[in-house]
C-alpha atoms as a PDB file:
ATOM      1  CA  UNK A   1       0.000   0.000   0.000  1.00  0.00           C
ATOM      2  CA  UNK A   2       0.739   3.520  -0.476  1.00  0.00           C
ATOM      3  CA  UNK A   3       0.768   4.980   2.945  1.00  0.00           C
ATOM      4  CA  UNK A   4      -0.218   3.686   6.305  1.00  0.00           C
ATOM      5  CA  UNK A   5      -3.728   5.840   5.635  1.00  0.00           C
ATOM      6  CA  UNK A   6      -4.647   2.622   3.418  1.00  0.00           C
ATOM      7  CA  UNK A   7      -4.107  -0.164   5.719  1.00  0.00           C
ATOM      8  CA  UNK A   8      -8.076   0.893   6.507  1.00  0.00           C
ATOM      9  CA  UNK A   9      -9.031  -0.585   2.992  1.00  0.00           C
ATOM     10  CA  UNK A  10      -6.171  -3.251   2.391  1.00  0.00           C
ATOM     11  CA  UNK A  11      -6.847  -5.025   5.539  1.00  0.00           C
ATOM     12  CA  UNK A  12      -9.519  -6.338   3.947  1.00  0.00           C
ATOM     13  CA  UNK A  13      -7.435  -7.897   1.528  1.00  0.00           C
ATOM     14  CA  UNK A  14      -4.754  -9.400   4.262  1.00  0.00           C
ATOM     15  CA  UNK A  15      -7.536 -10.794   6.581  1.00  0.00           C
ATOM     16  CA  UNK A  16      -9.364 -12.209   2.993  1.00  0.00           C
ATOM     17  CA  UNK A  17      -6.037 -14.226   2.200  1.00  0.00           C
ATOM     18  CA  UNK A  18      -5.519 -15.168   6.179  1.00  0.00           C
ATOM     19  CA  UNK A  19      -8.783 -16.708   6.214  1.00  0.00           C
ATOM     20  CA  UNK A  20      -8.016 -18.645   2.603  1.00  0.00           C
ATOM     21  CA  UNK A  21      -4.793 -19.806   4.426  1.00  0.00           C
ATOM     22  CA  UNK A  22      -2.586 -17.979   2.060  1.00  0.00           C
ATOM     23  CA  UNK A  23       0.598 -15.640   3.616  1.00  0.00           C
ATOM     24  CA  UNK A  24       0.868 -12.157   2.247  1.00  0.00           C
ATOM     25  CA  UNK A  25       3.572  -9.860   2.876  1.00  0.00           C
ATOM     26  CA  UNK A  26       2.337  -6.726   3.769  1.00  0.00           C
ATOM     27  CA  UNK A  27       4.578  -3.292   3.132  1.00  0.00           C
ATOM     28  CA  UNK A  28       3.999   0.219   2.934  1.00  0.00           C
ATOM     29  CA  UNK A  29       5.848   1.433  -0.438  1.00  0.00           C
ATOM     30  CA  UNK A  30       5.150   5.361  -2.007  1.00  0.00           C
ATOM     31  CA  UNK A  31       5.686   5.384  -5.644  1.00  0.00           C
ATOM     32  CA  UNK A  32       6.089   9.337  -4.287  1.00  0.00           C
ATOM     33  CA  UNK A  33       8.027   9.212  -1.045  1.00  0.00           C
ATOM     34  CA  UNK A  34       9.938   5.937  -1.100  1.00  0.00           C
ATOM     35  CA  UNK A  35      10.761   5.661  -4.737  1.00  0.00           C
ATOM     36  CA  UNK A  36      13.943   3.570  -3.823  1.00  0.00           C
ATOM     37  CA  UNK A  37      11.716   1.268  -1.841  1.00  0.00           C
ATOM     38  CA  UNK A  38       9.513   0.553  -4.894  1.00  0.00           C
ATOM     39  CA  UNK A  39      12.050  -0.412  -7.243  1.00  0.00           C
ATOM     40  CA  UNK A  40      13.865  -2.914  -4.876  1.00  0.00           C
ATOM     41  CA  UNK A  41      10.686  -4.239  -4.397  1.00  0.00           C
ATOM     42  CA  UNK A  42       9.253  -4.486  -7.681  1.00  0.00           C
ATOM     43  CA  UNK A  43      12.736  -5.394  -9.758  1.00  0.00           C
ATOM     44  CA  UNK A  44      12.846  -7.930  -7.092  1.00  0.00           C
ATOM     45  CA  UNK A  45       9.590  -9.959  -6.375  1.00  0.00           C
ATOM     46  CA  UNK A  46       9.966 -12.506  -8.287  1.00  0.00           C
ATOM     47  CA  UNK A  47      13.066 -13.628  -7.282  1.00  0.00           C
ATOM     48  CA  UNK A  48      12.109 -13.156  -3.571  1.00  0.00           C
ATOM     49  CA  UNK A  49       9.467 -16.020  -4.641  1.00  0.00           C
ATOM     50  CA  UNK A  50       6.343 -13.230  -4.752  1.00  0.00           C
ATOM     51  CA  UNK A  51       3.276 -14.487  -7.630  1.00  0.00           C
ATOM     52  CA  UNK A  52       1.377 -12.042  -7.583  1.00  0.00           C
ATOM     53  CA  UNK A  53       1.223  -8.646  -6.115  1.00  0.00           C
ATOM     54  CA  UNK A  54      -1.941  -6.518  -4.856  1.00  0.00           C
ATOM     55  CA  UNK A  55      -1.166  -2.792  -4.770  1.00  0.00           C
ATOM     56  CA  UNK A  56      -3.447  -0.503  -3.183  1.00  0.00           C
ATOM     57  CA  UNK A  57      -2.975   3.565  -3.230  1.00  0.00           C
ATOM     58  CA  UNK A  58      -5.382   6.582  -3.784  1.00  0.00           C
ATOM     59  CA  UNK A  59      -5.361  10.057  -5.513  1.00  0.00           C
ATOM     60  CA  UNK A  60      -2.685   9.503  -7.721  1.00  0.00           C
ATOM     61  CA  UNK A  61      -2.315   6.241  -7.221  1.00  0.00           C
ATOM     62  CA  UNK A  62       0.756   5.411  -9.119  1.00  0.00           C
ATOM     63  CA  UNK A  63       1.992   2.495  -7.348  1.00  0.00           C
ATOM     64  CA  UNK A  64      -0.069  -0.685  -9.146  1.00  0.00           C
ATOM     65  CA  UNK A  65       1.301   0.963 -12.614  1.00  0.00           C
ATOM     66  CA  UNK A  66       4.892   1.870 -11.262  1.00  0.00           C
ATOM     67  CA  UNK A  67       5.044  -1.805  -9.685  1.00  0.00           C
ATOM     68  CA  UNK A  68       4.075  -3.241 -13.135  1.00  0.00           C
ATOM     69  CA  UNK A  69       6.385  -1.505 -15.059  1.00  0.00           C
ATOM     70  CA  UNK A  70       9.182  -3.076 -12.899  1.00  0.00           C
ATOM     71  CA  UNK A  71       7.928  -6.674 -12.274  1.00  0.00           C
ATOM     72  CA  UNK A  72       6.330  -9.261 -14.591  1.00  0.00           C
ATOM     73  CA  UNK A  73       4.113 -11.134 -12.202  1.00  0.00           C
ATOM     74  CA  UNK A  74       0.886 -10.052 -11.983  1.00  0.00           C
ATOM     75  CA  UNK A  75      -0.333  -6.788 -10.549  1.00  0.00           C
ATOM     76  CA  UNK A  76      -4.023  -6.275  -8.976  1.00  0.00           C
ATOM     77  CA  UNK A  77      -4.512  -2.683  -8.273  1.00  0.00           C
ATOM     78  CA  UNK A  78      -6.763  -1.433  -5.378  1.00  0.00           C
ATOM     79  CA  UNK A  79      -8.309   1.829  -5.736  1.00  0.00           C
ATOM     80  CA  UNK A  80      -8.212   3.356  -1.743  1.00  0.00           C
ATOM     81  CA  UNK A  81     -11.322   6.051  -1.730  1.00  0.00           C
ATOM     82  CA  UNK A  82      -9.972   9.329  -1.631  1.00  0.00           C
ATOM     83  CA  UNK A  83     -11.477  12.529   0.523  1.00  0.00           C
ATOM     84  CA  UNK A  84     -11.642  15.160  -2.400  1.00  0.00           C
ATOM     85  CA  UNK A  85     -12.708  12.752  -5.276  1.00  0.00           C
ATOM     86  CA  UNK A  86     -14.199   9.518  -3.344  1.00  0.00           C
ATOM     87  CA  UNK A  87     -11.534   7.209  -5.305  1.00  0.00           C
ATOM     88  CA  UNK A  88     -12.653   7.948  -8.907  1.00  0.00           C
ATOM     89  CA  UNK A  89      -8.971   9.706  -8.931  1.00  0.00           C
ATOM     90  CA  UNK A  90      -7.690   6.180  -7.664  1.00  0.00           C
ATOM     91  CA  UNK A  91      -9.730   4.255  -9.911  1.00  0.00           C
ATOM     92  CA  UNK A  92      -8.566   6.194 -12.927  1.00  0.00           C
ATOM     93  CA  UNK A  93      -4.909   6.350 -12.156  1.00  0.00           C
ATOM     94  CA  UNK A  94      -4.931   2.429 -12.265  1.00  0.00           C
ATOM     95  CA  UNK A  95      -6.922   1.392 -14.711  1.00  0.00           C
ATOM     96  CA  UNK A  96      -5.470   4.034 -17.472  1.00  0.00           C
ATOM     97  CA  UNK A  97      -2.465   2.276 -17.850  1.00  0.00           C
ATOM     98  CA  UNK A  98      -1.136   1.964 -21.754  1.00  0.00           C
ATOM     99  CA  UNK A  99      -1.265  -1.042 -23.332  1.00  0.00           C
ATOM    100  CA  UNK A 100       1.524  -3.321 -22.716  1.00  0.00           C
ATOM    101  CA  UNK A 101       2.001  -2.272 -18.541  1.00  0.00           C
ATOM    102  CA  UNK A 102      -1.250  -4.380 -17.597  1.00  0.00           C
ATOM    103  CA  UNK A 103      -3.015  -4.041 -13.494  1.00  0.00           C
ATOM    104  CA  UNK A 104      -5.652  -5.587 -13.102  1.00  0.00           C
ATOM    105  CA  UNK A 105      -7.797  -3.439 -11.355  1.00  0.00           C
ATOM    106  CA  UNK A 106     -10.739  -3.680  -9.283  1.00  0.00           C
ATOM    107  CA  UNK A 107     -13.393  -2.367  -7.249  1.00  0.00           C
ATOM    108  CA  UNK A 108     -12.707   1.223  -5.193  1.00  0.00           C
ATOM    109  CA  UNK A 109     -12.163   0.484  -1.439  1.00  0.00           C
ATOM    110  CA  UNK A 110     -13.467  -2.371   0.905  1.00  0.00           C
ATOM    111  CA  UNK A 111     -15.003  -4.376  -2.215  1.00  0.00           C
ATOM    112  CA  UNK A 112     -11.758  -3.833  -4.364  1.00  0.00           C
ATOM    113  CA  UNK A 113      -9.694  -5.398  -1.610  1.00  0.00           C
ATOM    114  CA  UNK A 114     -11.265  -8.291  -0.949  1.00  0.00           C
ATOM    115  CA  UNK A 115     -11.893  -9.057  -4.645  1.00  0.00           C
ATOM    116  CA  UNK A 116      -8.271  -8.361  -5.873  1.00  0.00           C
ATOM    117  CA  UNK A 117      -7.190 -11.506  -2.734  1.00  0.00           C
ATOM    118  CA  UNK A 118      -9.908 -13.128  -3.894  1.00  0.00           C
ATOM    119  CA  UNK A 119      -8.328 -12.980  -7.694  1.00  0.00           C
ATOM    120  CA  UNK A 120      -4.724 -13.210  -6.455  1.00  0.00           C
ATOM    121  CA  UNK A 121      -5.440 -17.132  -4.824  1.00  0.00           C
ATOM    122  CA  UNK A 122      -7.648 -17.764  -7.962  1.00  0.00           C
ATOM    123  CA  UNK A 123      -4.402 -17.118 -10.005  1.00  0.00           C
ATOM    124  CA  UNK A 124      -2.419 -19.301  -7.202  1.00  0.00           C
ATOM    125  CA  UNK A 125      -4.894 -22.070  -7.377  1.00  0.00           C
ATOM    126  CA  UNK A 126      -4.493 -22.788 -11.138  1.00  0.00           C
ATOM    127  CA  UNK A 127      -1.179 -24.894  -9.696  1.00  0.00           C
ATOM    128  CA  UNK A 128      -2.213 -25.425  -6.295  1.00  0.00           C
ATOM    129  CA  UNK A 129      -5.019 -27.973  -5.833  1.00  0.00           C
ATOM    130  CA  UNK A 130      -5.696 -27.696  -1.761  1.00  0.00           C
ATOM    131  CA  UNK A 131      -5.878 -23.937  -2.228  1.00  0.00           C
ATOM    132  CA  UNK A 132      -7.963 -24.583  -4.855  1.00  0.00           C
ATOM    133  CA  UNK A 133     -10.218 -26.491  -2.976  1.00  0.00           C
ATOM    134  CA  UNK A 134     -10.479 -23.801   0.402  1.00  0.00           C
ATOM    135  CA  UNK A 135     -11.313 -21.485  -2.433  1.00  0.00           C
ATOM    136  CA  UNK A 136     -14.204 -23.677  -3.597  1.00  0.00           C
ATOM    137  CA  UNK A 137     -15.644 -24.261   0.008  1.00  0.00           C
ATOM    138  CA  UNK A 138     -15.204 -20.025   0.538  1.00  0.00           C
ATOM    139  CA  UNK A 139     -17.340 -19.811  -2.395  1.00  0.00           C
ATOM    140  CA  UNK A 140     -19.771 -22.176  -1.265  1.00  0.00           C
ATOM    141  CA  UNK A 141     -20.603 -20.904   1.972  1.00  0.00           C
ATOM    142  CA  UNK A 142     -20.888 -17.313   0.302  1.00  0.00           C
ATOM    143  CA  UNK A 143     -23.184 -18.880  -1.894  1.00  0.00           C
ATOM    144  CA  UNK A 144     -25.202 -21.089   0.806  1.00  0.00           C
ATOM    145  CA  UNK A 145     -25.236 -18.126   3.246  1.00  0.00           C
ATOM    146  CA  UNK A 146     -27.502 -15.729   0.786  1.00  0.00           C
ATOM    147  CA  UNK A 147     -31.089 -17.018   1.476  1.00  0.00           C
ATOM    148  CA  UNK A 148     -33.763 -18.036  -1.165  1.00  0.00           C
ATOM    149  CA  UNK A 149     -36.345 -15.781   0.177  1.00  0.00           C
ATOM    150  CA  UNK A 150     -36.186 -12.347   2.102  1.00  0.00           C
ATOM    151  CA  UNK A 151     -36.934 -12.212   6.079  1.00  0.00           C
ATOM    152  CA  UNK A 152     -40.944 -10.865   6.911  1.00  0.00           C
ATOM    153  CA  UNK A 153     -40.209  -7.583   9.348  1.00  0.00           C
ATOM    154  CA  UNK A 154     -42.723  -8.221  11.766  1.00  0.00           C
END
């Protein structure tokens, strides 16, 4: 993430991959402030043994598209909702990137951050067949929890 302000939103994603059994590394890295930071990190996540990486930032959210410029693996970017523009600034900062730098990028806040763990260990389970399998039994209960009919208020 971006800053320590967006540990609000991407704690979504770290407790979705907890509960899924899968271990996330979790760093603050500025594409603005800690420019060093990003590029050891990016340059070198795949040889630190890293598949795929979920970067969340707001307003000008460059770190998703900085982070795939520098890494092949996959990138899943996490638009945090900003105070002056409500995260459309996020959202557009990811998902403009020019063809050829791909993020994947998903929902703005709470919803984007559980979705993008939710992508990130269906990408791991294509070669994984137990995490494929707690991902199946997560999606059932999601499904079996929604009821059939709506509750009467009484």
């Amino acid at each position: 993430m971006g800053s320590q302000s967006d540990w609000s939103t991407m704690r979504h994603a770290s407790e979705t991959l907890e509960a899924l059994g899968v271990e996330a590394d979790v760093r603050i890295v500025s594409a603005h402030r800690t420019p060093e930071r990003l590029v050891a990190f990016a340059t070198g996540a795949r040889e630190a043994g890293f598949k795929v990486v979920i970067a969340g930032a707001g307003g000008a959210a460059h770190l998703p598209g900085m982070t795939a410029a520098m890494t092949p693996l996959p990138v899943l970017g996490v638009p945090i909702e900003s105070k002056a523009l409500s995260g459309v600034d996020s959202l557009y900062s990811i998902v403009q990137m020019p063809g050829g730098v791909p993020v994947g990028t998903l929902a703005i806040g709470k919803a984007g951050a559980i979705n993008a763990a939710l992508l990130a260990v269906s990408i791991l389970a294509l070669n994984d067949g137990k995490l494929a399998a707690r991902l199946d039994a997560w999606r059932a209960k999601q499904t079996g929890a929604v009821a059939e009919r709506p509750k009467k208020d009484d």
